[in-house]
C-alpha atoms as a PDB file:
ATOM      1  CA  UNK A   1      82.785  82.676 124.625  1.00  0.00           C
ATOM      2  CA  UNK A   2      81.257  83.995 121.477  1.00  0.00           C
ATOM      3  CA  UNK A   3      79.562  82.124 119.611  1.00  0.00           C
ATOM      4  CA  UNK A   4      77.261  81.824 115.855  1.00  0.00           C
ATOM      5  CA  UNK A   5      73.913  79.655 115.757  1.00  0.00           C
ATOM      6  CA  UNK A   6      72.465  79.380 112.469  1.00  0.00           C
ATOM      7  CA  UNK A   7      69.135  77.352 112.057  1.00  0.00           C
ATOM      8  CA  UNK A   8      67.934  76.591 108.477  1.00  0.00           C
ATOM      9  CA  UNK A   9      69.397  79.650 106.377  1.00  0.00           C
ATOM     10  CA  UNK A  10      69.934  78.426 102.364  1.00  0.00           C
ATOM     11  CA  UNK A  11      71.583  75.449 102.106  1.00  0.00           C
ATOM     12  CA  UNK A  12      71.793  74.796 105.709  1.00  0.00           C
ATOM     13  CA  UNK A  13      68.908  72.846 106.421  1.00  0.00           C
ATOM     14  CA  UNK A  14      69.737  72.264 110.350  1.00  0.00           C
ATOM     15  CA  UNK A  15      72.014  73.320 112.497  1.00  0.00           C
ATOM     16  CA  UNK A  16      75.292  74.722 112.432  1.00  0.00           C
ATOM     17  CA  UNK A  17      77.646  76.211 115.550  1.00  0.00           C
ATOM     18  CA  UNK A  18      80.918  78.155 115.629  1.00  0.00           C
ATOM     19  CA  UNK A  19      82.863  79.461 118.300  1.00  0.00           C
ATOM     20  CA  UNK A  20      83.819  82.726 117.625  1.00  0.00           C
ATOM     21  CA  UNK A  21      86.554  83.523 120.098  1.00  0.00           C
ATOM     22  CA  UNK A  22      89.338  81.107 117.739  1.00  0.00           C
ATOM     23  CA  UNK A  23      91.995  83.620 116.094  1.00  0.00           C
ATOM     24  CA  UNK A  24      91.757  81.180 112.714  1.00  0.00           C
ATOM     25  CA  UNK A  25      88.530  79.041 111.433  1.00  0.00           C
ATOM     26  CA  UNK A  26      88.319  76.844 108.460  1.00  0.00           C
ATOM     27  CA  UNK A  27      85.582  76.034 106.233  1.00  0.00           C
ATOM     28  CA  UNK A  28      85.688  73.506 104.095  1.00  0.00           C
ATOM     29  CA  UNK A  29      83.435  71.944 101.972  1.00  0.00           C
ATOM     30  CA  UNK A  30      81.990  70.986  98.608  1.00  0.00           C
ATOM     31  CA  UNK A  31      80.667  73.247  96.122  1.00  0.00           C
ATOM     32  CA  UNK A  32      77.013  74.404  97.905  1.00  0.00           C
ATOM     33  CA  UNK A  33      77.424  73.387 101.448  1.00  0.00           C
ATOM     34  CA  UNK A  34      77.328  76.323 103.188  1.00  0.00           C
ATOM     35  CA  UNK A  35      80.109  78.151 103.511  1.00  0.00           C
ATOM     36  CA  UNK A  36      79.506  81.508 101.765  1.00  0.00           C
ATOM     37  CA  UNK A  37      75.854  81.303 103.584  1.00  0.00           C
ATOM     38  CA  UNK A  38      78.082  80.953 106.990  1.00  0.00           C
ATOM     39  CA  UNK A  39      80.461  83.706 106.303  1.00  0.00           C
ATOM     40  CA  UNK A  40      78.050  85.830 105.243  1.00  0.00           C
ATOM     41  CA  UNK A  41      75.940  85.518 108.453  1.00  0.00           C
ATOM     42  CA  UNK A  42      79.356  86.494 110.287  1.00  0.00           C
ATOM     43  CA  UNK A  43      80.222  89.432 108.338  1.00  0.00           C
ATOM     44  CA  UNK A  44      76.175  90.652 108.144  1.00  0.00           C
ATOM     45  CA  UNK A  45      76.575  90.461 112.455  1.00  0.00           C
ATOM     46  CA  UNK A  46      80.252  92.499 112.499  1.00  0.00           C
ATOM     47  CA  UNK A  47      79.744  96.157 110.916  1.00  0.00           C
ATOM     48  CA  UNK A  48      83.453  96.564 110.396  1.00  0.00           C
ATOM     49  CA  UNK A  49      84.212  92.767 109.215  1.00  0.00           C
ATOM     50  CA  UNK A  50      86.093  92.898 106.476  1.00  0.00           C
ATOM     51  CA  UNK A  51      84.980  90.635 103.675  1.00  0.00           C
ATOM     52  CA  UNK A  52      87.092  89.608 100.826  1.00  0.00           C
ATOM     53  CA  UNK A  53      84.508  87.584  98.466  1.00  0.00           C
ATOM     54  CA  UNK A  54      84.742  85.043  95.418  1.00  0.00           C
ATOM     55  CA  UNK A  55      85.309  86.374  92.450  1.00  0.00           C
ATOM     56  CA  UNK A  56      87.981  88.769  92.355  1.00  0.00           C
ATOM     57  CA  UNK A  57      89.190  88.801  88.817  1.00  0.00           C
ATOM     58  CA  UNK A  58      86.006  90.894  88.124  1.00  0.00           C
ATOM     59  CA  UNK A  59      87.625  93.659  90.077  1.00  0.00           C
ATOM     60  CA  UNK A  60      90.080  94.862  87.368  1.00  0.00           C
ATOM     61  CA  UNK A  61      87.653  95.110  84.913  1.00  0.00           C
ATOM     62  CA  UNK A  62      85.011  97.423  87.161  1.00  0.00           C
ATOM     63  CA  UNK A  63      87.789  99.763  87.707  1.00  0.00           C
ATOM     64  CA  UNK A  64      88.851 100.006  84.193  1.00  0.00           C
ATOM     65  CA  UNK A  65      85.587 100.282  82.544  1.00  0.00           C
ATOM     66  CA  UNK A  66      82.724 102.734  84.162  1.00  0.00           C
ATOM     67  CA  UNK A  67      80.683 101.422  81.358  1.00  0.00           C
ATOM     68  CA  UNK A  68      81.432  97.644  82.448  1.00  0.00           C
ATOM     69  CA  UNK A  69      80.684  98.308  85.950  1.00  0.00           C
ATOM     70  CA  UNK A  70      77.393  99.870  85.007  1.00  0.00           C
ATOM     71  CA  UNK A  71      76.293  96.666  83.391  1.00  0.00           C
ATOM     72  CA  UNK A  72      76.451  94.569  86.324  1.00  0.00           C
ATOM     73  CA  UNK A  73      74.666  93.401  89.108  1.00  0.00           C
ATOM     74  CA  UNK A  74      77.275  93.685  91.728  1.00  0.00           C
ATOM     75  CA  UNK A  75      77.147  91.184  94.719  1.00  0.00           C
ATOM     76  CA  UNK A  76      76.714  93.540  97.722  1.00  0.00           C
ATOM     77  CA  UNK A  77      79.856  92.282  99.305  1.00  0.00           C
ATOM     78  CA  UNK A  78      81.725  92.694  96.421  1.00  0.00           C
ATOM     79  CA  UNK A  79      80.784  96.090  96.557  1.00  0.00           C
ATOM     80  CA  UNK A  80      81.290  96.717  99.477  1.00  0.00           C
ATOM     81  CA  UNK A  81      85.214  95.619  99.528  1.00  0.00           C
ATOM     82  CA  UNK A  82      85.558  97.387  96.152  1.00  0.00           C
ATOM     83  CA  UNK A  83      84.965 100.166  97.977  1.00  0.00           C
ATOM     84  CA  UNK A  84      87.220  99.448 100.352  1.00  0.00           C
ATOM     85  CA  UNK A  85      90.020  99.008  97.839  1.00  0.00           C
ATOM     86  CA  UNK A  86      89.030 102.297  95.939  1.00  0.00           C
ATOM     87  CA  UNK A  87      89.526 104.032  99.325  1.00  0.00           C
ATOM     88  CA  UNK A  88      92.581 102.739 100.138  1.00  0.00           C
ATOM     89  CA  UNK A  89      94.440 102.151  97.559  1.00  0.00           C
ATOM     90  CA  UNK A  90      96.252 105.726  97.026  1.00  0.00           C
ATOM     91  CA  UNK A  91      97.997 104.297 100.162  1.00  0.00           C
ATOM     92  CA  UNK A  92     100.051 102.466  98.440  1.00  0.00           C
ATOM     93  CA  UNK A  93     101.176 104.805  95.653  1.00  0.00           C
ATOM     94  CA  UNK A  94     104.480 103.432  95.404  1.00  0.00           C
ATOM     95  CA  UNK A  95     105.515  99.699  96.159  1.00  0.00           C
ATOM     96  CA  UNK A  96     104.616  98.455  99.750  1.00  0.00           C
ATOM     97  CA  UNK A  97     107.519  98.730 101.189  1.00  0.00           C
ATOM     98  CA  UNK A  98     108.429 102.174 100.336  1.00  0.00           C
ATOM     99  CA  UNK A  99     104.668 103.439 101.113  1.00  0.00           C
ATOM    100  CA  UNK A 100     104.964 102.197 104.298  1.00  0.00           C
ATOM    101  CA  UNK A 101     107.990 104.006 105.588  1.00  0.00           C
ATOM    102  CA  UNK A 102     105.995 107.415 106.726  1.00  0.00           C
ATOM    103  CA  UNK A 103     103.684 105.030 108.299  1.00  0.00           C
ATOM    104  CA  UNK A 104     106.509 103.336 110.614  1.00  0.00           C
ATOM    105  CA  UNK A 105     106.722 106.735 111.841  1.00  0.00           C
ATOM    106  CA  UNK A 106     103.646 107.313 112.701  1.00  0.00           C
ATOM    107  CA  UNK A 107     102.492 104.079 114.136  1.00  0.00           C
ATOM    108  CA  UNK A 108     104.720 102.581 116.748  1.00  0.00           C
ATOM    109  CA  UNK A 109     102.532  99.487 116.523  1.00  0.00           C
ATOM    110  CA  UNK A 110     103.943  97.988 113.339  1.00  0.00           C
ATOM    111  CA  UNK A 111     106.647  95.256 113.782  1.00  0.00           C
ATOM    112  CA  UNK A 112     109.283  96.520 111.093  1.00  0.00           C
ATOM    113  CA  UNK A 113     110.895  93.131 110.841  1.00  0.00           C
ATOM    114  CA  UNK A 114     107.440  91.356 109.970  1.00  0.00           C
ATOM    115  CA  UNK A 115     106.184  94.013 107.688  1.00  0.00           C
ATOM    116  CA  UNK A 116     109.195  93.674 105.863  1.00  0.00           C
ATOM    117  CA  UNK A 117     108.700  89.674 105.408  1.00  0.00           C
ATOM    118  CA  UNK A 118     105.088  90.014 104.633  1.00  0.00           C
ATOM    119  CA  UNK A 119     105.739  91.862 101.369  1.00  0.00           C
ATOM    120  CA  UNK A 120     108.471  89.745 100.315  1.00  0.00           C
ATOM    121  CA  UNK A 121     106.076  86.561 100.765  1.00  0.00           C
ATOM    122  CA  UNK A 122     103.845  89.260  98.258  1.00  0.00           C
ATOM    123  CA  UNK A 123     106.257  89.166  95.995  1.00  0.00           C
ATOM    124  CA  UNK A 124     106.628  85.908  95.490  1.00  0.00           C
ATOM    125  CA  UNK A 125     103.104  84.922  95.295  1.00  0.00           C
ATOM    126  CA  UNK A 126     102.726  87.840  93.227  1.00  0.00           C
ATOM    127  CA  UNK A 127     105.434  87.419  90.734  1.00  0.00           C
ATOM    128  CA  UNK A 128     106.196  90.852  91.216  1.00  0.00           C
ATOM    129  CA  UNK A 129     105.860  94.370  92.851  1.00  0.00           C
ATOM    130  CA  UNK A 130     102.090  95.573  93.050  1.00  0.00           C
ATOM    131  CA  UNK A 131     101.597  99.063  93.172  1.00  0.00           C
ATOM    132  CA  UNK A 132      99.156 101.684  91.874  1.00  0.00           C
ATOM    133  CA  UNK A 133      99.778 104.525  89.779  1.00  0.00           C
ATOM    134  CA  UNK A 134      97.826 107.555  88.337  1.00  0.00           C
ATOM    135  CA  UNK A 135      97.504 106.509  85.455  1.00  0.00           C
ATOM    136  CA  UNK A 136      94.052 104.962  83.718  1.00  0.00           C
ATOM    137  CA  UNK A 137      94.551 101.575  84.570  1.00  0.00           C
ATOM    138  CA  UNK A 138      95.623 102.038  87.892  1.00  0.00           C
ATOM    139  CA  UNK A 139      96.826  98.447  89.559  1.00  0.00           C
ATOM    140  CA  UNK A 140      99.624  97.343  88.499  1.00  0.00           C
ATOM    141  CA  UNK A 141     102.056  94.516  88.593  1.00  0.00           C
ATOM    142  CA  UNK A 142     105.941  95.588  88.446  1.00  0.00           C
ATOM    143  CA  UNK A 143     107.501  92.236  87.313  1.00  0.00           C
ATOM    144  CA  UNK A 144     110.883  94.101  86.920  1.00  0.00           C
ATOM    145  CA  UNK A 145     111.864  97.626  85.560  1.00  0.00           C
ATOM    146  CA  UNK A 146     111.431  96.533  82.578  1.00  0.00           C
ATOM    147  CA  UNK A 147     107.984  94.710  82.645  1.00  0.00           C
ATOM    148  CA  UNK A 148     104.840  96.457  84.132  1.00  0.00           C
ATOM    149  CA  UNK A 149     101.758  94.841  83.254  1.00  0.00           C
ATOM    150  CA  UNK A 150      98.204  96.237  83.696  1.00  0.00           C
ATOM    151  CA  UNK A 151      95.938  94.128  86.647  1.00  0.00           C
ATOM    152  CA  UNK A 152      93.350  93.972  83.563  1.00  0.00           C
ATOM    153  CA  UNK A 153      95.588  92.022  81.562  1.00  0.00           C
ATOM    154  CA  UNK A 154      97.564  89.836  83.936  1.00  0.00           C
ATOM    155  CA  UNK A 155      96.681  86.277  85.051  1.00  0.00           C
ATOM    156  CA  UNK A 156      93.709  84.908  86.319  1.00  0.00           C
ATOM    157  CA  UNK A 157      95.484  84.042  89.246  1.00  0.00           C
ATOM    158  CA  UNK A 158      97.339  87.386  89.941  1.00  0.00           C
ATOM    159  CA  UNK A 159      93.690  89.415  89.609  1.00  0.00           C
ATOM    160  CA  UNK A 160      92.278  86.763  91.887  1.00  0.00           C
ATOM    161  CA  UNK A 161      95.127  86.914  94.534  1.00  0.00           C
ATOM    162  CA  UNK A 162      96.155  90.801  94.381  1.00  0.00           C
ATOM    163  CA  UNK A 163      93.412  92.272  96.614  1.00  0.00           C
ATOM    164  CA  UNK A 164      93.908  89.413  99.120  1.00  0.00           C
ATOM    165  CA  UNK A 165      97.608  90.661  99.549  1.00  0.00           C
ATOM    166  CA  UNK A 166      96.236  94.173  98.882  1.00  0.00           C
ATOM    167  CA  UNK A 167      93.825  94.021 101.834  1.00  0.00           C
ATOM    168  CA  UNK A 168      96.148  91.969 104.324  1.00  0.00           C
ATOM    169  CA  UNK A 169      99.113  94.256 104.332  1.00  0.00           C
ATOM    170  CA  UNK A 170      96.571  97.321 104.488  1.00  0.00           C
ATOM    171  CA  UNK A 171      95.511  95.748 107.565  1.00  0.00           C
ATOM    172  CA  UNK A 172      98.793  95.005 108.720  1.00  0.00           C
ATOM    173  CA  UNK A 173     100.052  99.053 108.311  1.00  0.00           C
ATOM    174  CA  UNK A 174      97.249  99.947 110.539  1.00  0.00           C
ATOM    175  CA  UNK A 175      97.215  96.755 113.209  1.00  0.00           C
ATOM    176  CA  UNK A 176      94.084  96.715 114.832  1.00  0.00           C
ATOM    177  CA  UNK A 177      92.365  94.081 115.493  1.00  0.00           C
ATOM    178  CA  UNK A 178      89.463  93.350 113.188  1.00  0.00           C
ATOM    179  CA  UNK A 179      87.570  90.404 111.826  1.00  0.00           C
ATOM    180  CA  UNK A 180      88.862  89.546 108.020  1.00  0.00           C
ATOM    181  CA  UNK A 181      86.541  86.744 105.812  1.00  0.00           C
ATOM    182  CA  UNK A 182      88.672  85.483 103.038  1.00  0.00           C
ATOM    183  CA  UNK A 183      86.567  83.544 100.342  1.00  0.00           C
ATOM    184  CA  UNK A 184      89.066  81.109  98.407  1.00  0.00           C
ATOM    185  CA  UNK A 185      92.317  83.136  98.523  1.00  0.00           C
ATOM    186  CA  UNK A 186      93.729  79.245  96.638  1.00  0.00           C
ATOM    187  CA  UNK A 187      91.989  80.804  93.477  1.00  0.00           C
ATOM    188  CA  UNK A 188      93.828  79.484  90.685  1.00  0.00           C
ATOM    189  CA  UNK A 189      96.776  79.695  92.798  1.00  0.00           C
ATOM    190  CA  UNK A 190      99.583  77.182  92.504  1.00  0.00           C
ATOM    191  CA  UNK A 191      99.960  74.729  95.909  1.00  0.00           C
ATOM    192  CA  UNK A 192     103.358  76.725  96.763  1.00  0.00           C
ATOM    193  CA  UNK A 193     101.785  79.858  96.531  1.00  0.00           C
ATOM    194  CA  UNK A 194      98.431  78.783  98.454  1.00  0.00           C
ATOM    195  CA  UNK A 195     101.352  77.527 101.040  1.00  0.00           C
ATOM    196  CA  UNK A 196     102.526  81.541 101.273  1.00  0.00           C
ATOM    197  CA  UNK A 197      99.037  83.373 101.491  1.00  0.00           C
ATOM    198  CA  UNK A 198      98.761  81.143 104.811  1.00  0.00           C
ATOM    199  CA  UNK A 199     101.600  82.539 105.762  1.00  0.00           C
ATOM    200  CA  UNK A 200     100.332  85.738 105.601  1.00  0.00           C
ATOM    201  CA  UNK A 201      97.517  84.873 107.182  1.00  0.00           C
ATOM    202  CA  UNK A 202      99.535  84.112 110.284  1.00  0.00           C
ATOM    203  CA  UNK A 203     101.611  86.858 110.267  1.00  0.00           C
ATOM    204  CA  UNK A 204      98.634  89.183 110.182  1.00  0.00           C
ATOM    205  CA  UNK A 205      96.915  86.744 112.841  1.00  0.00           C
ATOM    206  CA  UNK A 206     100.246  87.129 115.185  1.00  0.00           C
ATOM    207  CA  UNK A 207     100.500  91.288 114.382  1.00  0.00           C
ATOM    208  CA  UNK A 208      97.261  92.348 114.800  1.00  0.00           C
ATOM    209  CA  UNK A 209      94.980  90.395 117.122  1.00  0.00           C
ATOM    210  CA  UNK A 210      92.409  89.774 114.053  1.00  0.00           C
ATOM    211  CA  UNK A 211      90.198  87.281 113.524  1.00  0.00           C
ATOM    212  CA  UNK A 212      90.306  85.460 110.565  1.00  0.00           C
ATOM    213  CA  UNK A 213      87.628  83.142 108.786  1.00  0.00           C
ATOM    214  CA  UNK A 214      88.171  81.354 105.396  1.00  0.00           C
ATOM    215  CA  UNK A 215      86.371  78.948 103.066  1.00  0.00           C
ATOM    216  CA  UNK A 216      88.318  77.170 100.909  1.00  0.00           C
ATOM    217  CA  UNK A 217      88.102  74.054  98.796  1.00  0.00           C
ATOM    218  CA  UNK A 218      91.767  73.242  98.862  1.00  0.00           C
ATOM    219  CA  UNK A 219      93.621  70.653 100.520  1.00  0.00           C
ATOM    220  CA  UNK A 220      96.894  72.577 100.269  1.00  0.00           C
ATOM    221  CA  UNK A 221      95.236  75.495 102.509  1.00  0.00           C
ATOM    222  CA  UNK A 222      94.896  72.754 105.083  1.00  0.00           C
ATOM    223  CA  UNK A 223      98.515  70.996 104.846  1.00  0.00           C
ATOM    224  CA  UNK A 224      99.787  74.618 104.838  1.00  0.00           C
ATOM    225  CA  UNK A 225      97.704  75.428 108.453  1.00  0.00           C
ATOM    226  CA  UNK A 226      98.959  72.097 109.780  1.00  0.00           C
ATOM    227  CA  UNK A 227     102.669  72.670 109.069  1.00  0.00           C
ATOM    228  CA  UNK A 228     102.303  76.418 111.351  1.00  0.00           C
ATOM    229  CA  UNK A 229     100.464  74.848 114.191  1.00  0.00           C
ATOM    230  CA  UNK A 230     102.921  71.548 114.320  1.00  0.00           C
ATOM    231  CA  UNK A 231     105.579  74.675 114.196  1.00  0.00           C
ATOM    232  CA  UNK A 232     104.122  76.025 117.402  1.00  0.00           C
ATOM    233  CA  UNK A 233     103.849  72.647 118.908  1.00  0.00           C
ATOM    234  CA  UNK A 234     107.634  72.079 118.369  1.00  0.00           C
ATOM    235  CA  UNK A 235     109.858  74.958 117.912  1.00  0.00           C
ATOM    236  CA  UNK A 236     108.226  77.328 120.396  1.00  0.00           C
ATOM    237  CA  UNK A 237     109.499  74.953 123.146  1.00  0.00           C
ATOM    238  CA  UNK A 238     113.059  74.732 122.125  1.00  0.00           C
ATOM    239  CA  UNK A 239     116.230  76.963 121.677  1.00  0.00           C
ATOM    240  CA  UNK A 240     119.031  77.736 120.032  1.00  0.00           C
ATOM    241  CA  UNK A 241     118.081  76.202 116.624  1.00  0.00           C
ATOM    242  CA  UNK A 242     117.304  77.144 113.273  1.00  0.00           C
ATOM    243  CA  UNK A 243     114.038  78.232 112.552  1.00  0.00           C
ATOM    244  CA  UNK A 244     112.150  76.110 110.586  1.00  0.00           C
ATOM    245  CA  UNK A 245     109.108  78.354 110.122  1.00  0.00           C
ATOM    246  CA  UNK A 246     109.452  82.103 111.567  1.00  0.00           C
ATOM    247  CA  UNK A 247     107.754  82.535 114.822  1.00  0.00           C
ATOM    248  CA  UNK A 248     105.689  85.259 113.437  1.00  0.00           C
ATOM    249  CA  UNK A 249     104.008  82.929 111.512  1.00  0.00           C
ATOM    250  CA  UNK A 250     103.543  79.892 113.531  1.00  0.00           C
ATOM    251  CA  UNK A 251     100.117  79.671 114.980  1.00  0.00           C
ATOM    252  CA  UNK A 252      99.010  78.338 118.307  1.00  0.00           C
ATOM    253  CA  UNK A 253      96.609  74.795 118.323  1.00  0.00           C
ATOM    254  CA  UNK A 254      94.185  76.437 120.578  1.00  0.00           C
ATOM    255  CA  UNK A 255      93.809  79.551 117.813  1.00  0.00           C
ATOM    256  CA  UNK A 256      92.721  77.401 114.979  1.00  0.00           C
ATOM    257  CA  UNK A 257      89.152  75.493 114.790  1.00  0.00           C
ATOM    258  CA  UNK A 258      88.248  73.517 110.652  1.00  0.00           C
ATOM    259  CA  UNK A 259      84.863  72.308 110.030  1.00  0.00           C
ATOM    260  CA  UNK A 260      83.548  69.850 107.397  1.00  0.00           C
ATOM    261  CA  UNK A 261      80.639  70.597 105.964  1.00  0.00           C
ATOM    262  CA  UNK A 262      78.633  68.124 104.097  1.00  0.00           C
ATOM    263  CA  UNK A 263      75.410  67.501 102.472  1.00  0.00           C
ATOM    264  CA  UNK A 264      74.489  63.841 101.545  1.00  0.00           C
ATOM    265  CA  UNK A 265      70.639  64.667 101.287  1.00  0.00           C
ATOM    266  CA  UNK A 266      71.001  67.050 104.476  1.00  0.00           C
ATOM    267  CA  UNK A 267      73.314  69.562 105.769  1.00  0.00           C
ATOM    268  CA  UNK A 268      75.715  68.548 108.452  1.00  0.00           C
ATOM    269  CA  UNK A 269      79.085  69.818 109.700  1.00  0.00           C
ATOM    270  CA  UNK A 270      81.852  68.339 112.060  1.00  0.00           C
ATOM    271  CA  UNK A 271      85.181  69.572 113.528  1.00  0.00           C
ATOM    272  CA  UNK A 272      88.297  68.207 112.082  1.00  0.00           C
ATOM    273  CA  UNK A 273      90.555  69.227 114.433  1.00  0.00           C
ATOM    274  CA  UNK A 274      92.341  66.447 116.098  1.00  0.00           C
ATOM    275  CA  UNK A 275      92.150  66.941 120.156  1.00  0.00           C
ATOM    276  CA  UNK A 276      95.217  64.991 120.736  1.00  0.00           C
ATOM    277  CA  UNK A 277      97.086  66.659 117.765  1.00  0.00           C
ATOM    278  CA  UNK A 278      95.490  70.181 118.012  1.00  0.00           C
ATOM    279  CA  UNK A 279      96.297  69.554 114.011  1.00  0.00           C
ATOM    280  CA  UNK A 280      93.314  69.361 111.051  1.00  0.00           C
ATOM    281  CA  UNK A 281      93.028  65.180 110.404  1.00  0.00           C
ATOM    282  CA  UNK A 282      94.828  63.737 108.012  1.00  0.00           C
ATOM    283  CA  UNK A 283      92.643  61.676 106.917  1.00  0.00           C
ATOM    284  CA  UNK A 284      89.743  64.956 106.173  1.00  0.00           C
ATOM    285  CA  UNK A 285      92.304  66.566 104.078  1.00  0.00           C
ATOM    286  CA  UNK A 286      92.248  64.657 100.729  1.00  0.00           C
ATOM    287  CA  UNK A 287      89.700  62.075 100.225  1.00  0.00           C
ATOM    288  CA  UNK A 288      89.393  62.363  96.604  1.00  0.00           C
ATOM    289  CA  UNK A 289      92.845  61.067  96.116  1.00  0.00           C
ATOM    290  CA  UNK A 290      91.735  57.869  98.405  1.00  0.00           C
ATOM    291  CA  UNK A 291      89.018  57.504  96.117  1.00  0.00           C
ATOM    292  CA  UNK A 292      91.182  57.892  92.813  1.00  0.00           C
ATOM    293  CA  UNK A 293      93.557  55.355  94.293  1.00  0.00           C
ATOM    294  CA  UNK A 294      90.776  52.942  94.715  1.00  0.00           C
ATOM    295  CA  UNK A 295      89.226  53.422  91.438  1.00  0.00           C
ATOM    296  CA  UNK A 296      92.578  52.679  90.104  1.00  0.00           C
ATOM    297  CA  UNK A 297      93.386  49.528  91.563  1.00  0.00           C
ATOM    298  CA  UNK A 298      90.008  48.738  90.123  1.00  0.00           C
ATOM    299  CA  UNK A 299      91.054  49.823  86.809  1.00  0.00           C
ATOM    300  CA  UNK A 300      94.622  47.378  87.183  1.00  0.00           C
ATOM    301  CA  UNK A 301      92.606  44.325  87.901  1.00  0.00           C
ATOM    302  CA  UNK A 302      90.670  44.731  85.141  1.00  0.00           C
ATOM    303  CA  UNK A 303      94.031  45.197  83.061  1.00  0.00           C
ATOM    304  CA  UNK A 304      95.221  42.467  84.802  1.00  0.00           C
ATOM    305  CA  UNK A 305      92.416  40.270  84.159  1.00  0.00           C
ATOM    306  CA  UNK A 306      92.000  40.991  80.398  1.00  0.00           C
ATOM    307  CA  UNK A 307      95.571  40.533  79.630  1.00  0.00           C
ATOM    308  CA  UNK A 308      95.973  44.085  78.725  1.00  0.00           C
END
């Protein structure tokens, strides 16, 4: 079993362990906890991890502006995946789906049928086609034929989420397995949308063998897990009904491992996987809304008691 043992490193002042060997891991946590110090003790240990960090929308702007990217101070693992996205990206001259056609030929490997679903979740997380051109600015989002708007000047959360997707179907059109560290792919994302990027997750899980690690600070990244591992639980023991979630995208209990990390004057961390369930606990997920519920009810007897 592999395994990570960190022992005071930044914020973590104690000890933290993670087994290695699950297909999907979890971090979750407030702001300053410890997860970017955690996934970037896993990445700095795998040469060819790839590492998709915070702070994407920056991305469009280095590419447009030499000048701009000069200016910075880039974060060596945002440099490092912009690299990887300048090298890659002629790949995908066209949209997905049509740049991937000489591939199918050439690699035997890809499941057509998954591919296929993969970009059509990108779509509609996207809002559109994404596809590079030759042109100056040179990410683009096709909304329709008639709409084509520049990376640079599209929404915060289309520049946050379009390397994500970028990255993932890359790694899909050339499935082996590698270990992939997504940094809050719920990035000014709406809840449906962060419900979709975990399916892509999964499919690229399922297609490729890979290993992937996120942090997150959303709840919905959580609910969205849970629904693809109660999916395994249940429909990959029966037959002859409609799928409710594809079985490309349902993952097994025994892939997935979350972890809470804390720090109320020290760091600590816990699993929140439920052993019965296999599922992340309910109860973990949301907290803040138990907390606005109570402060409420405070709030009503006081209205209540004032007579207002």
């Amino acid at each position: 079993m592999q395994k990570i043992s960190i022992d005071n490193l930044g914020p973590i002042d104690g000890h933290f362990e993670m087994d290695l060997d699950k297909k999907l891991t979890i971090l979750i946590g407030e702001q300053a906890t410890g997860k970017s110090t955690i996934a970037r003790f896993i990445a700095e240990q795998n040469e060819d991890c790839l590492y998709i960090p915070a702070g994407r929308a920056i991305i469009p702007l280095i590419f447009k502006s030499y000048a701009a990217a000069t200016r910075l101070k880039i974060d060596p693992f945002m440099d490092k995946f912009i690299l990887f996205v300048d090298n890659v990206r002629e790949t995908f001259f066209d949209d997905y789906y049509r740049a991937m056609q000489n591939q199918y030929k050439s690699d035997s490997r890809i499941n057509k049928n998954n591919f296929a679903e993969a970009v059509s979740l990108l779509r509609h997380i996207v809002k559109g086609e994404c596809a590079y051109s030759n042109e100056a600015d040179k990410d683009k989002i096709h909304v329709n034929k008639e709409i084509i708007i520049s990376l640079f000047e599209a929404s915060s959360g289309q520049q946050e989420i379009f390397y994500i997707l970028f990255a993932l179907l890359y790694v899909l059109s050339h499935p082996d397995p590698r270990t992939i560290i997504i940094e809050e792919p719920e990035a000014h994302l709406y809840p449906v949308s962060q419900k979709l990027v975990m399916e892509l997750v999964a499919r690229v899980i399922n297609a490729t063998g890979s290993r992937v690690i996120i942090t997150t600070h959303s709840p919905y990244i959580l609910t969205a897990t849970n629904l693809l591992i109660h999916s395994a639980k249940v429909e990959n023991k029966i037959q002859g009904e409609e799928a409710v979630v594809d079985p490309m995208a349902r993952l097994n209990p025994d892939d997935v491992a979350a972890y809470l990390l804390e720090r109320n004057g020290q760091f600590s961390s816990r699993s929140i996987i439920d052993e019965e369930s296999g599922l992340i606990k309910a109860e973990e997920i949301d907290t803040v809304s138990d907390i606005i519920d109570e402060k409420m009810d405070d709030l009503v007897r006081l209205e209540v008691k004032h007579g207002l």
